[in-house]
C-alpha atoms as a PDB file:
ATOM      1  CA  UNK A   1     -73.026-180.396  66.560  1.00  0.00           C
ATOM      2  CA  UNK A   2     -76.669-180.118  65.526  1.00  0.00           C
ATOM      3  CA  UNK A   3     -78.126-176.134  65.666  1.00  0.00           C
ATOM      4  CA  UNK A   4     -78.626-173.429  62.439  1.00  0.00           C
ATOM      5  CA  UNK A   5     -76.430-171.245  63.820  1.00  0.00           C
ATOM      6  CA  UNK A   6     -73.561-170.340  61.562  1.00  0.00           C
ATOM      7  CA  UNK A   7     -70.343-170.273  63.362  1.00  0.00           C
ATOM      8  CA  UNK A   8     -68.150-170.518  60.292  1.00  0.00           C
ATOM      9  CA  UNK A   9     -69.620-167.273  59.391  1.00  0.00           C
ATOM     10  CA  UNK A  10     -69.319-166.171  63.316  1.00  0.00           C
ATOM     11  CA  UNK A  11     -66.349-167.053  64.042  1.00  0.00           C
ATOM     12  CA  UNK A  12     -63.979-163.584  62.449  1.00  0.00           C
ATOM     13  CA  UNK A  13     -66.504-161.768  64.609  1.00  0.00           C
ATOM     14  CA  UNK A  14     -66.546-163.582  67.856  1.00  0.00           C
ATOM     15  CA  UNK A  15     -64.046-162.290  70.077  1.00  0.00           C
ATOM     16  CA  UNK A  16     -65.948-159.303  71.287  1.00  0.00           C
ATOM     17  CA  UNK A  17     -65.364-157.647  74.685  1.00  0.00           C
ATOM     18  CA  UNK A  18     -68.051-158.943  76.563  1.00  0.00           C
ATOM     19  CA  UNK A  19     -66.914-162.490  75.476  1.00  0.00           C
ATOM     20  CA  UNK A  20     -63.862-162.170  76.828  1.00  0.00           C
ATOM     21  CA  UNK A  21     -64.645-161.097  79.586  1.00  0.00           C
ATOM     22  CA  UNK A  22     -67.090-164.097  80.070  1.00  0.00           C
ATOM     23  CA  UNK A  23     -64.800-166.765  79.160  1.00  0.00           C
ATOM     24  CA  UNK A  24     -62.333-164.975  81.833  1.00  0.00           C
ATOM     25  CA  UNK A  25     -65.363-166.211  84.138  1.00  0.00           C
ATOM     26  CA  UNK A  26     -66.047-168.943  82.822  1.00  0.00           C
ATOM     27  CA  UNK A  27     -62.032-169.998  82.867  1.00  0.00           C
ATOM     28  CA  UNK A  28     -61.627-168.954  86.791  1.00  0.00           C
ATOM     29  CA  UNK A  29     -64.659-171.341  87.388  1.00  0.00           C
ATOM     30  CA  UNK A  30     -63.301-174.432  85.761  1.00  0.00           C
ATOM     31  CA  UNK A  31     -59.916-173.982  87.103  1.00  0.00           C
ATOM     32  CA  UNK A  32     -60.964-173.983  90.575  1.00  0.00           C
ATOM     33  CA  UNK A  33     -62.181-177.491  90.076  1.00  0.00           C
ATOM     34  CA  UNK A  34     -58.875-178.737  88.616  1.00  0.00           C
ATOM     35  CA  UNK A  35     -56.657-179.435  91.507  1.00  0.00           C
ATOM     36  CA  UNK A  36     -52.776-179.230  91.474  1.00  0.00           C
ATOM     37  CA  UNK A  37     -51.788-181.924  88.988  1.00  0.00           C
ATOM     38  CA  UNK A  38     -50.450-181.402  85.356  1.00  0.00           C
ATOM     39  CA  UNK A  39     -51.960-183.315  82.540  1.00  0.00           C
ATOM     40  CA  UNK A  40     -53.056-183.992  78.922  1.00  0.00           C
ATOM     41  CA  UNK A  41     -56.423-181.891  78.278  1.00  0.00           C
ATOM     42  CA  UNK A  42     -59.325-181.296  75.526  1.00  0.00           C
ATOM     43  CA  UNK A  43     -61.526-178.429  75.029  1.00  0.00           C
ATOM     44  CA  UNK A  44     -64.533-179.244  73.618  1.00  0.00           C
ATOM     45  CA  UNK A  45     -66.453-176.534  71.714  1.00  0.00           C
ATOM     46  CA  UNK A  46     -63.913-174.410  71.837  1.00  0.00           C
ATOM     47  CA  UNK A  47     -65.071-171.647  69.439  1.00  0.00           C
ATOM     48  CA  UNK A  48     -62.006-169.163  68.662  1.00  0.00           C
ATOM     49  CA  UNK A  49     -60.158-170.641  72.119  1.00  0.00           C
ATOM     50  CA  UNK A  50     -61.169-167.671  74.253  1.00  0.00           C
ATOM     51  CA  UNK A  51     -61.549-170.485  77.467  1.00  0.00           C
ATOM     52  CA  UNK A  52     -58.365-172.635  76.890  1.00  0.00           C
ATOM     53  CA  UNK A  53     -56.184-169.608  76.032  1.00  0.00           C
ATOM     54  CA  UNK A  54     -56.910-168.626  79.805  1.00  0.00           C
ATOM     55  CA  UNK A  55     -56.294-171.981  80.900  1.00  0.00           C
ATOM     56  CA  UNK A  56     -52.796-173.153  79.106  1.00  0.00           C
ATOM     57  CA  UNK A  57     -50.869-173.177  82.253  1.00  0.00           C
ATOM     58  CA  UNK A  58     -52.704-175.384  84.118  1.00  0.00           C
ATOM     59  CA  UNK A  59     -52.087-177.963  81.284  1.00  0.00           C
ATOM     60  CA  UNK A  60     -49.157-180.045  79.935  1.00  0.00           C
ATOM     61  CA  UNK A  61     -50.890-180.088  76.433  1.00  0.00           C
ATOM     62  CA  UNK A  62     -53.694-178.685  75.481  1.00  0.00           C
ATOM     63  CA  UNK A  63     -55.723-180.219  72.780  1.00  0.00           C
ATOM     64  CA  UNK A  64     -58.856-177.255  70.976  1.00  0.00           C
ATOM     65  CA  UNK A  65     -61.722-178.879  69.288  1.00  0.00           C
ATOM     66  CA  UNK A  66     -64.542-177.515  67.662  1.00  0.00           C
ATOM     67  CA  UNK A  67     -66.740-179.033  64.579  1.00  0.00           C
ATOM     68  CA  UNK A  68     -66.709-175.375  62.953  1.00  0.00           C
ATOM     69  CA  UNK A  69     -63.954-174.947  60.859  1.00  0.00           C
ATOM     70  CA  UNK A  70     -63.817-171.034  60.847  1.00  0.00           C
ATOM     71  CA  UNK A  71     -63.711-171.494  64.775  1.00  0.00           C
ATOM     72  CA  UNK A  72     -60.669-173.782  64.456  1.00  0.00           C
ATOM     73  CA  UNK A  73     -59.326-171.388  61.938  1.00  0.00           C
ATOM     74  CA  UNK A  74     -58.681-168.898  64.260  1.00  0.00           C
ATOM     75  CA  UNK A  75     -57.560-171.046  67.441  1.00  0.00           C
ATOM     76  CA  UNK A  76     -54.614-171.945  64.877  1.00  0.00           C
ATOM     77  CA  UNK A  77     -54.160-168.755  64.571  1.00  0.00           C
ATOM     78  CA  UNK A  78     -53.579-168.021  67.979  1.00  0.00           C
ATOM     79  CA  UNK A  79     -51.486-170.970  69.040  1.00  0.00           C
ATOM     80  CA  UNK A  80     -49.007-171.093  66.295  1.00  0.00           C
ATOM     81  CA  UNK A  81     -45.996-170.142  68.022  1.00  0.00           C
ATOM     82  CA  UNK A  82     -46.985-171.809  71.352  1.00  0.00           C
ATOM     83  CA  UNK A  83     -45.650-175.004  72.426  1.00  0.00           C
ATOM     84  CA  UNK A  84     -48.013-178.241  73.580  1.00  0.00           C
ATOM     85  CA  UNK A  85     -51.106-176.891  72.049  1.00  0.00           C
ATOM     86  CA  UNK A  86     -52.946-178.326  68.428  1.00  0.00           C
ATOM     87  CA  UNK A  87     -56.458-177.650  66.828  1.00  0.00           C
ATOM     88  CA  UNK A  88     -58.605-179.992  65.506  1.00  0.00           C
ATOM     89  CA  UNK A  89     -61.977-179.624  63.324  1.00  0.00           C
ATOM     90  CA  UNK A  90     -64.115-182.708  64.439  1.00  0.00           C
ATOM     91  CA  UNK A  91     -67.963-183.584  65.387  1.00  0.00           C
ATOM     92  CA  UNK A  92     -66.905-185.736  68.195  1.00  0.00           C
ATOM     93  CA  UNK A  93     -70.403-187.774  68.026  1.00  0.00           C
ATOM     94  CA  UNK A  94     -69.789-188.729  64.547  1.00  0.00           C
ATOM     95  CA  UNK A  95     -65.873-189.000  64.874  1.00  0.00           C
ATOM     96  CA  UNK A  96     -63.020-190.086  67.010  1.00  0.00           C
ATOM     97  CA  UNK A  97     -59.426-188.963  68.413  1.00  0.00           C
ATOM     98  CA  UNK A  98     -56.921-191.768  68.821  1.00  0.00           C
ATOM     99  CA  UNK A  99     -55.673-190.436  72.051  1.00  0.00           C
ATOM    100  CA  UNK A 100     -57.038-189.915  75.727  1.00  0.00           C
ATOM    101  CA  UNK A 101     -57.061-187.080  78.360  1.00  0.00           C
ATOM    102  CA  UNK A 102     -56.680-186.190  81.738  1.00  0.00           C
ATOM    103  CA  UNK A 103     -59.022-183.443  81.651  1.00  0.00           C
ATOM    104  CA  UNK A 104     -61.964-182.690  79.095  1.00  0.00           C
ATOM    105  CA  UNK A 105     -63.670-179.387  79.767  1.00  0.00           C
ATOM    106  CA  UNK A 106     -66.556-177.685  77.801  1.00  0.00           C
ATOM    107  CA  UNK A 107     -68.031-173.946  78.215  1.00  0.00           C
ATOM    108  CA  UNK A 108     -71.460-172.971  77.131  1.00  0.00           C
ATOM    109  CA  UNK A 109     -71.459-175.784  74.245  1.00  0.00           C
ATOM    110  CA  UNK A 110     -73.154-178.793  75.830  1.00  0.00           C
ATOM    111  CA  UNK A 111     -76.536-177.255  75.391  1.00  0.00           C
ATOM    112  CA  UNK A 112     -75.662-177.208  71.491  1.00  0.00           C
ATOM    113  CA  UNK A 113     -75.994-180.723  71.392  1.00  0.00           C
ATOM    114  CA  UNK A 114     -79.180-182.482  71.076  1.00  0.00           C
ATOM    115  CA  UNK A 115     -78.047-186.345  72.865  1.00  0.00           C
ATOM    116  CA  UNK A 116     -76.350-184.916  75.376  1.00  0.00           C
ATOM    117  CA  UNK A 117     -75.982-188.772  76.872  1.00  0.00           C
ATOM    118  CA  UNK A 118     -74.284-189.657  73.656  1.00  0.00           C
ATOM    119  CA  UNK A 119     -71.400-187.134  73.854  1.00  0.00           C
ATOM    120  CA  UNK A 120     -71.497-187.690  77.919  1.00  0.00           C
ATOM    121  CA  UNK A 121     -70.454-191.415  77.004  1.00  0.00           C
ATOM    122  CA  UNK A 122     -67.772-190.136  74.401  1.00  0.00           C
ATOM    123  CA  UNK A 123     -66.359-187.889  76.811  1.00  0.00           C
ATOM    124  CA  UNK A 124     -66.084-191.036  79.543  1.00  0.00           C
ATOM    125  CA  UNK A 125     -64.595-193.038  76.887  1.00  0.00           C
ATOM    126  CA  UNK A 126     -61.806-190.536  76.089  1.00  0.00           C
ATOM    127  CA  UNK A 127     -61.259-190.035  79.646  1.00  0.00           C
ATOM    128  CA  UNK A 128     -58.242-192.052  81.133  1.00  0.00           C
ATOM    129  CA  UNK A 129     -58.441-193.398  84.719  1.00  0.00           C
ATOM    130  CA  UNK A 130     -59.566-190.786  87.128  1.00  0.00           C
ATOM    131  CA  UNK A 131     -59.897-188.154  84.683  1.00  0.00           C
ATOM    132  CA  UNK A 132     -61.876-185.070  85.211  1.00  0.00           C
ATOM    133  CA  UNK A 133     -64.726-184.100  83.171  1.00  0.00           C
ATOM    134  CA  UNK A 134     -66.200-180.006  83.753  1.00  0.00           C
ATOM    135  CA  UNK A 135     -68.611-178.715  81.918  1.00  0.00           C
ATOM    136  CA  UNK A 136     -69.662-174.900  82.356  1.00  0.00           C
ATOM    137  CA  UNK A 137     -73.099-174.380  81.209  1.00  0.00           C
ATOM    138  CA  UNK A 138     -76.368-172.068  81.562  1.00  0.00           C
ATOM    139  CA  UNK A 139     -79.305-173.244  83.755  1.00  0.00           C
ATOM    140  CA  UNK A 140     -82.816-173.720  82.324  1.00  0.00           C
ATOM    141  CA  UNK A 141     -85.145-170.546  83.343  1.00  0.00           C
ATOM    142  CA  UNK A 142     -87.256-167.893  82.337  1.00  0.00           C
ATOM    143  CA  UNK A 143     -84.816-166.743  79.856  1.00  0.00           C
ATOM    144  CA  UNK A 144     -84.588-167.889  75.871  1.00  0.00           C
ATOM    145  CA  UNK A 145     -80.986-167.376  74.747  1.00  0.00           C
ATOM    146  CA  UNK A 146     -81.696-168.756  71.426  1.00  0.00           C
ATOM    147  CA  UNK A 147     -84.965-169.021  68.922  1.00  0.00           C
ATOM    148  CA  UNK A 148     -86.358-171.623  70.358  1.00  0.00           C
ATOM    149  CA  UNK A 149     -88.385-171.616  66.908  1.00  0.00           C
ATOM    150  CA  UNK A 150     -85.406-173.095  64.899  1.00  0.00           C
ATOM    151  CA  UNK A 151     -82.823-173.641  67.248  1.00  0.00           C
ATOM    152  CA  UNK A 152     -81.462-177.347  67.815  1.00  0.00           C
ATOM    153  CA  UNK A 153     -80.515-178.304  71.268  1.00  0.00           C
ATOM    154  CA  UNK A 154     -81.300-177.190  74.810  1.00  0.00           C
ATOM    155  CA  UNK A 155     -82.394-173.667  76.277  1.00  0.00           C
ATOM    156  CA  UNK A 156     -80.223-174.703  79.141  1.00  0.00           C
ATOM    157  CA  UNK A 157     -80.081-177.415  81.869  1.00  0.00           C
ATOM    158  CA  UNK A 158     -81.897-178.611  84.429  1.00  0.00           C
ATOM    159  CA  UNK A 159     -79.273-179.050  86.541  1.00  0.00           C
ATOM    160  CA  UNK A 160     -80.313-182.152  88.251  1.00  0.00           C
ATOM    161  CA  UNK A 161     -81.183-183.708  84.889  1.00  0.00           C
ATOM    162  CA  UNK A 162     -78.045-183.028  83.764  1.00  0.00           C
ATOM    163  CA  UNK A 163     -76.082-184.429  87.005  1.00  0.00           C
ATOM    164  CA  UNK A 164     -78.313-187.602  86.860  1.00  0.00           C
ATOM    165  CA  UNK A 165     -76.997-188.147  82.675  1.00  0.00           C
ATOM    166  CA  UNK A 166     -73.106-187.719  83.997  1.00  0.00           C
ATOM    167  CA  UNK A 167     -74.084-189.920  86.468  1.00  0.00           C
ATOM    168  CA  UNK A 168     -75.521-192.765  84.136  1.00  0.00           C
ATOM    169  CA  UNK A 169     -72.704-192.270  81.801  1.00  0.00           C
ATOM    170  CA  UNK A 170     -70.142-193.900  84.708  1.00  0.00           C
ATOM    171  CA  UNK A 171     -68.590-190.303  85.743  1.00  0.00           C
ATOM    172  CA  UNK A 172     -68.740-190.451  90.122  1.00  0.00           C
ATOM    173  CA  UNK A 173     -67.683-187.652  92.506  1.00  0.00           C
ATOM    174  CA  UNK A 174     -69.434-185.357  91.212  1.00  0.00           C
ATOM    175  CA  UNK A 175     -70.046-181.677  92.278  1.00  0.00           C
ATOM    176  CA  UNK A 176     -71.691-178.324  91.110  1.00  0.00           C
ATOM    177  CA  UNK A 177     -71.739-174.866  91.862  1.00  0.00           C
ATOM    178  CA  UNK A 178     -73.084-171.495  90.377  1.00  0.00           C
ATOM    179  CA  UNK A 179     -70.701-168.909  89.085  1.00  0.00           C
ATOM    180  CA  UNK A 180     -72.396-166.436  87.348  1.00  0.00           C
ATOM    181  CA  UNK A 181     -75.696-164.767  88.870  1.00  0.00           C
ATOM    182  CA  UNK A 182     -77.888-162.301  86.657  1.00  0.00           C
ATOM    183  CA  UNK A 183     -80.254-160.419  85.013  1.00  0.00           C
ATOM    184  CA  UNK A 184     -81.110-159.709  81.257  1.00  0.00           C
ATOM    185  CA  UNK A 185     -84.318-157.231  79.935  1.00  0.00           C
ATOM    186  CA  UNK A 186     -87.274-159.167  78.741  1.00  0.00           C
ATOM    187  CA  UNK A 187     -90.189-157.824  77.847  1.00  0.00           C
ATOM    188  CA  UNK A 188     -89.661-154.375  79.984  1.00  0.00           C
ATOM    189  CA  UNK A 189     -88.459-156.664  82.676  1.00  0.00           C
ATOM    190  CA  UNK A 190     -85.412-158.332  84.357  1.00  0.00           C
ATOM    191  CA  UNK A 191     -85.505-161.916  84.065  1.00  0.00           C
ATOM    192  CA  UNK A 192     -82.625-163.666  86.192  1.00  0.00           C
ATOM    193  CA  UNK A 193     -80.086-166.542  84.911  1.00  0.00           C
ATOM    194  CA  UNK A 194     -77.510-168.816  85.927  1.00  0.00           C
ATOM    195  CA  UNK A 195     -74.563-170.452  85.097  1.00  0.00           C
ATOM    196  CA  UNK A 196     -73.051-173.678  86.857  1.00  0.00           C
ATOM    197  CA  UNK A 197     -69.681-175.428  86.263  1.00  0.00           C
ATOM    198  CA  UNK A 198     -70.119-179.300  86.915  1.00  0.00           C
ATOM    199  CA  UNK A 199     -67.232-181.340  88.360  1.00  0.00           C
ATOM    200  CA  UNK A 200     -66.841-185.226  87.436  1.00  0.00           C
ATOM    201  CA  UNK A 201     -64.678-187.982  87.526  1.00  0.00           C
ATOM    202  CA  UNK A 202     -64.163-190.952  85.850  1.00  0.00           C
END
């Protein structure tokens, strides 16, 4: 994962309220697009597991990755006494698991990575036969989340950019929708945001 953002350092102070809450959010909005069925599943970018932790029911394993290793760190933490569930600390451009999932899902890390067609072709590789791929992200706007200054990757999506790249990369039935609607102050003023969770199959 290419950025300057330190989430080693980050990663003992991550799991703040508002976070929580969020990946609540973000968790209800990826389940919805997971259907009835059981299976083998991969969180990528999972930072301390805030996401998967919410979503370890809907899975028969759950597999956290993340290329930080504090991140990781604490996910082990947290799943040490539960069953079906392992960490790993990999860059999954530059390495590779010797397994495949049912389900890969992703929350508000895609725009970390610079080739986002790169890791869009990793993820269909990984995939088995009509595996699902859903990726919860932030829409391009108005609003900087980051220093765009020195930070490496993408101040968001254009969503139909990004639907046309999961397209490309051999995913099909795909689908979208918004799930998080607001406002944050900039410059003595509201500016409005959105988040979308993206549906695909391979």
């Amino acid at each position: 994962m290419n950025n300057n953002i330190n989430f080693d350092k980050l990663s003992k102070t991550f799991d703040t309220e508002p976070r929580k809450k969020k990946s609540r959010e973000i968790a209800e909005s990826i389940a919805s697009y997971l259907g009835d069925t059981k299976g083998t599943a991969l969180e990528f970018g999972c930072g301390t597991g805030l996401v998967g932790l919410e979503l370890l029911d809907r899975f028969s394993a759950l597999t956290f990755t993340d290329s930080s290793a504090g991140m990781i760190e604490q996910v082990e933490l947290k799943i040490k006494d539960l069953p079906n569930t392992s960490a790993i600390c990999k860059d999954l451009l530059a390495d590779n698991l010797d397994q495949t999932f049912d389900c890969i899902f992703t929350s508000l890390a895609l725009h970390h990575i610079v080739d986002t067609a790169a890791i869009l072709s990793k993820f269909h590789s990984m995939l088995n036969d009509g595996g699902r791929l859903i990726i919860a992200d932030m829409d391009k706007g108005d609003v900087d989340f980051h220093d765009m200054s020195s930070f490496v990757g993408h101040d968001g999506f254009v969503r139909a950019d990004l639907i046309a790249e999961i397209e490309k990369a051999g995913f099909k039935e795909i689908e979208d929708k918004t799930f998080c609607e607001g406002t944050v102050p900039r410059d003595g003023l509201l500016a409005p945001f959105t988040q979308f969770v993206i549906k695909s199959v391979k």
